[in-house]
N, C-alpha and C. Protein backbone atom coordinates (compact mmCIF):
# COMPACT_ATOMS: atom_id res chain seq x y z
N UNK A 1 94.83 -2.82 160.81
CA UNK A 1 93.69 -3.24 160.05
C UNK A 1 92.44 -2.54 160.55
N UNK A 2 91.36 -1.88 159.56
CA UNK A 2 90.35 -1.49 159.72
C UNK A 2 89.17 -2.63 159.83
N UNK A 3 88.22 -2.50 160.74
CA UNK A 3 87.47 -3.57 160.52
C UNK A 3 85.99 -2.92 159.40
N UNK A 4 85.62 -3.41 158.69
CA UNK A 4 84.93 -2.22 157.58
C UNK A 4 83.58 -3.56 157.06
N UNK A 5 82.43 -3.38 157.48
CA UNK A 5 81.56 -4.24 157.20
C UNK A 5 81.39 -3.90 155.01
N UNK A 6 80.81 -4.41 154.71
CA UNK A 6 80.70 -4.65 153.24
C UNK A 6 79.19 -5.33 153.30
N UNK A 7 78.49 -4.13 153.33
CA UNK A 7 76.75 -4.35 153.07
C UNK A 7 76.48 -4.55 151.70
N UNK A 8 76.82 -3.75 150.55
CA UNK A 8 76.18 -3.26 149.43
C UNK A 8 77.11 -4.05 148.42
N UNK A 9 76.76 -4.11 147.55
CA UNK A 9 77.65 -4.41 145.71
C UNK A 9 78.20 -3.39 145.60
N UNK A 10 77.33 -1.82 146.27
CA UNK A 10 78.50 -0.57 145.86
C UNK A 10 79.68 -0.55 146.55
N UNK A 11 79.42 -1.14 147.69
CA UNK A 11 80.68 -1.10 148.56
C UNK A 11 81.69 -1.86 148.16
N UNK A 12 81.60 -3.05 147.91
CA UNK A 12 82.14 -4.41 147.77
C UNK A 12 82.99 -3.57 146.05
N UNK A 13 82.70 -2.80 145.22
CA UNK A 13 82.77 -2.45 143.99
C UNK A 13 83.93 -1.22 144.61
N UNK A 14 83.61 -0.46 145.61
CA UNK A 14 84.64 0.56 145.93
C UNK A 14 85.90 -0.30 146.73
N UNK A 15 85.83 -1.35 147.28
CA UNK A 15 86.59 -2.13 147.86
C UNK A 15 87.75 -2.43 147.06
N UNK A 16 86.75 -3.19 146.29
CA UNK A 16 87.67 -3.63 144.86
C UNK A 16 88.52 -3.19 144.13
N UNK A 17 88.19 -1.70 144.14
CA UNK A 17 88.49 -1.32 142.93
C UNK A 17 90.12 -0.29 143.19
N UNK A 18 90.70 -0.49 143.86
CA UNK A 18 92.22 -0.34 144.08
C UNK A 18 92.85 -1.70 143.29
N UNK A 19 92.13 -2.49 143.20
CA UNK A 19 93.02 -3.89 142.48
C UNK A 19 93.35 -3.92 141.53
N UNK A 20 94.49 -4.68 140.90
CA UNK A 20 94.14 -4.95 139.23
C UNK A 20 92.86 -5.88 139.16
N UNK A 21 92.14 -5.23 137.97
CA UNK A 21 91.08 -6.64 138.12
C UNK A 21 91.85 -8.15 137.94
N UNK A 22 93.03 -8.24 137.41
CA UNK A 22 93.25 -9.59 136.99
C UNK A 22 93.79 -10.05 138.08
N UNK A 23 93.96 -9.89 139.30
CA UNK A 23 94.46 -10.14 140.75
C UNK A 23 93.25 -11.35 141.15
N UNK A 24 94.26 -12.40 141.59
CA UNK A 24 93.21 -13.66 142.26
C UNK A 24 92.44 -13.13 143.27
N UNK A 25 91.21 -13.84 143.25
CA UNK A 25 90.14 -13.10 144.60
C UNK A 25 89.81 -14.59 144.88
N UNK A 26 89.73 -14.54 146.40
CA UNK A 26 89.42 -15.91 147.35
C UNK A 26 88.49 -15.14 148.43
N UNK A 27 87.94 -16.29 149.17
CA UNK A 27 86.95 -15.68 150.35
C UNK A 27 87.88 -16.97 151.19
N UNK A 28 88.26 -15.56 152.44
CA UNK A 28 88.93 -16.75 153.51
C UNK A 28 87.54 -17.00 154.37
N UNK A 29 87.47 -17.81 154.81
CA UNK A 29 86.28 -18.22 155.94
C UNK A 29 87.12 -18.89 157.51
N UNK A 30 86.25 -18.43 158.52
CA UNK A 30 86.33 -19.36 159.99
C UNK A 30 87.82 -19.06 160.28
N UNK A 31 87.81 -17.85 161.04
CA UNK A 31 88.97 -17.35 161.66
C UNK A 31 89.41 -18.34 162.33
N UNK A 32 89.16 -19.48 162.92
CA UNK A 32 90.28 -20.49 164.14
C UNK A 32 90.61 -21.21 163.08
N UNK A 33 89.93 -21.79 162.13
CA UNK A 33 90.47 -22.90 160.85
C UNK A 33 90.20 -21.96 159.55
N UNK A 34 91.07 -21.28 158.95
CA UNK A 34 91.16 -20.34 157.99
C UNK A 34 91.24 -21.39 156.99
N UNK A 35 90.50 -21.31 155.85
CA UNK A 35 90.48 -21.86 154.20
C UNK A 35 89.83 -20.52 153.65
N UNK A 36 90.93 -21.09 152.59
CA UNK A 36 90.52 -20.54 150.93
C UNK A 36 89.76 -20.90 150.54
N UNK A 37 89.00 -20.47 149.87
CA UNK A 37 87.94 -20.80 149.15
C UNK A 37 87.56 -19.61 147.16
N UNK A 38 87.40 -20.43 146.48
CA UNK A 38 87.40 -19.84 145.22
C UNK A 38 86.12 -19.19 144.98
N UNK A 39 85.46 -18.06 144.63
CA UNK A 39 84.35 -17.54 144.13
C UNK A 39 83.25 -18.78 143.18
N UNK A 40 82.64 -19.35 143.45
CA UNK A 40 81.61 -19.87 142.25
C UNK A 40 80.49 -19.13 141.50
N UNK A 41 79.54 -18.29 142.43
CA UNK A 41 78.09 -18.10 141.94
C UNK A 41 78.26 -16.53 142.49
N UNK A 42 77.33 -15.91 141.95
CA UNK A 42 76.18 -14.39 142.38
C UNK A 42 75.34 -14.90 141.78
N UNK A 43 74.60 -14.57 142.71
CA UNK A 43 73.36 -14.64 142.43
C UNK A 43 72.55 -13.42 143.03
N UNK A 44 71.28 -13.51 142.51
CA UNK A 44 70.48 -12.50 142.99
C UNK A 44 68.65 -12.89 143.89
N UNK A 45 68.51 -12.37 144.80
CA UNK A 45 67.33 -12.99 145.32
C UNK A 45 66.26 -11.58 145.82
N UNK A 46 64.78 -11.98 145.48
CA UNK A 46 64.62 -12.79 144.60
C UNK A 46 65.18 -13.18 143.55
N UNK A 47 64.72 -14.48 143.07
CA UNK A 47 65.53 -14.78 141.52
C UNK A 47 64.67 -14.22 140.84
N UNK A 48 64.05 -13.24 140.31
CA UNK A 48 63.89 -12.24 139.50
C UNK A 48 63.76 -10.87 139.69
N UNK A 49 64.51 -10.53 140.51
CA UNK A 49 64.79 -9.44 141.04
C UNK A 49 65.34 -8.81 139.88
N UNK A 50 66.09 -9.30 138.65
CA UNK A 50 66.95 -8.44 137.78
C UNK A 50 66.21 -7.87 136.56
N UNK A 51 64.74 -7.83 137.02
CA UNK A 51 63.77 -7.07 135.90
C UNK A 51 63.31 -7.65 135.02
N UNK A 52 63.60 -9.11 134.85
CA UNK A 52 62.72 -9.81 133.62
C UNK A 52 61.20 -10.13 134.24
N UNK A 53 60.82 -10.47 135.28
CA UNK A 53 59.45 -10.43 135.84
C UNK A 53 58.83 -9.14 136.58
N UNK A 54 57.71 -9.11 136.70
CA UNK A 54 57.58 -8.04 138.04
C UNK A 54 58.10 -7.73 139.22
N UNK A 55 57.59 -6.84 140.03
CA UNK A 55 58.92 -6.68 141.09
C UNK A 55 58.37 -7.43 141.98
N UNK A 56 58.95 -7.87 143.08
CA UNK A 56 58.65 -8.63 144.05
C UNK A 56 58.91 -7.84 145.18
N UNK A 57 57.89 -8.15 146.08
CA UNK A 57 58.00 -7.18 147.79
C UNK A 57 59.33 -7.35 148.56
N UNK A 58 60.00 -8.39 148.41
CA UNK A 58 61.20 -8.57 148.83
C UNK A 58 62.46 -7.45 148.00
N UNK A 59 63.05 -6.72 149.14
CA UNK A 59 64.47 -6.48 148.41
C UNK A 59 65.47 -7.34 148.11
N UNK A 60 65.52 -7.16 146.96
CA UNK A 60 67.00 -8.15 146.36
C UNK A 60 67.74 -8.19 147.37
N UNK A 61 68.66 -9.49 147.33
CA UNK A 61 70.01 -9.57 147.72
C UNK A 61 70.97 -9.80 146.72
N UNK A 62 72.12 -9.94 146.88
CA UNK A 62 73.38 -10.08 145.91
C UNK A 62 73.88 -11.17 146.66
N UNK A 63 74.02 -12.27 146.56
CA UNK A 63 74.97 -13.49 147.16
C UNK A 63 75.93 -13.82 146.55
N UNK A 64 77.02 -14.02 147.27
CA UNK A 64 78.84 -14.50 146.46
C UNK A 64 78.43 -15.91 146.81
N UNK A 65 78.34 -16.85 146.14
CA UNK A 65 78.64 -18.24 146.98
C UNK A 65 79.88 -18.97 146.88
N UNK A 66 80.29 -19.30 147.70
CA UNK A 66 81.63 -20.06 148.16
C UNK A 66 81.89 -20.78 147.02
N UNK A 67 82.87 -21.69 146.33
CA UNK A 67 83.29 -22.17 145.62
C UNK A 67 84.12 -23.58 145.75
N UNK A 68 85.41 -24.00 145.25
CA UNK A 68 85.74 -24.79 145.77
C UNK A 68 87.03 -24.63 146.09
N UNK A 69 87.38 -25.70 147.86
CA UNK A 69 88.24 -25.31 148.49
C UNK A 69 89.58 -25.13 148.14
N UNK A 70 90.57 -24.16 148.20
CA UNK A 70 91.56 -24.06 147.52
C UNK A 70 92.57 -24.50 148.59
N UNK A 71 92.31 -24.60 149.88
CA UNK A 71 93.92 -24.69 150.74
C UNK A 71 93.38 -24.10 152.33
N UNK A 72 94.11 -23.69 152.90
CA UNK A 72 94.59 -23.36 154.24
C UNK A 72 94.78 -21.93 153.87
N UNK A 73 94.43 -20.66 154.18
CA UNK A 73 94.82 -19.59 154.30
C UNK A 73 95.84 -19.16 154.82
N UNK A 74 97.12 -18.50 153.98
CA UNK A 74 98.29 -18.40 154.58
C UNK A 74 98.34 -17.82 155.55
N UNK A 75 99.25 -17.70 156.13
CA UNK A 75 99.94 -16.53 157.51
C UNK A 75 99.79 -15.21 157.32
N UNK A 76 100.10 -14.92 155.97
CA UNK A 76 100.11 -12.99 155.51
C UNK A 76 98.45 -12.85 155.50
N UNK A 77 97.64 -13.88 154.81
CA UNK A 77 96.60 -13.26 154.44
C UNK A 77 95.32 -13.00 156.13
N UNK A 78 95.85 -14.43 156.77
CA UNK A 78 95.29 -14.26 158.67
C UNK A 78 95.43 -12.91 158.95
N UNK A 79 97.14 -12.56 158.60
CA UNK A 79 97.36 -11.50 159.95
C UNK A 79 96.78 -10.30 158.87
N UNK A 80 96.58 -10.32 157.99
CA UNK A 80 95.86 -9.18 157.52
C UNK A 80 94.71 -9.28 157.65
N UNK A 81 93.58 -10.55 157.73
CA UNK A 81 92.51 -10.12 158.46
C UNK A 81 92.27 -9.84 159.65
N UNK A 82 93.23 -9.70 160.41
CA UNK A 82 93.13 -9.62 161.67
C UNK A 82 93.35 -11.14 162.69
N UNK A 83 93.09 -11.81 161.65
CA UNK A 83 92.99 -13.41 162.42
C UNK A 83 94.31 -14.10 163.44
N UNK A 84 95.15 -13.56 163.64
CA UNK A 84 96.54 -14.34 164.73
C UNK A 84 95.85 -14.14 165.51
């Protein structure tokens, strides 16, 4: 396993994009107690960062927010993050 930070939407978009898009996507969290967790929100911050107001001095962010809990993260998906 590579350890590969994921700064950008471009990155996160080149990441992706070996997948089928129709492939389930989860965010595992907390390597000692691994859960699933389902995608809910992006959002963008500022919240008008996406051009309907003026620009704001702040650079946008892109936020995934967590969703709701799906389970225990299996064994295959740990040892592929690195997590045993």
């Amino acid at each position: 396993m590579t350890d590969t930070t994921i700064a950008t939407v471009g990155e996160l978009i080149a990441a992706l994009d070996r997948y089928d898009p129709a492939t389930p996507l989860r965010l595992a969290t907390q390597p000692d107690y691994p859960l699933e967790h389902l995608l809910a929100r992006v959002a963008c911050t500022p919240d008008h960062a996406d051009g309907d107001r003026p620009a704001d001095t702040d650079q946008p962010v892109v936020w995934l927010g967590a969703g709701e809990q799906v389970g225990y993260a299996p064994a295959p998906a740990t040892d592929a993050l690195g997590w045993s």
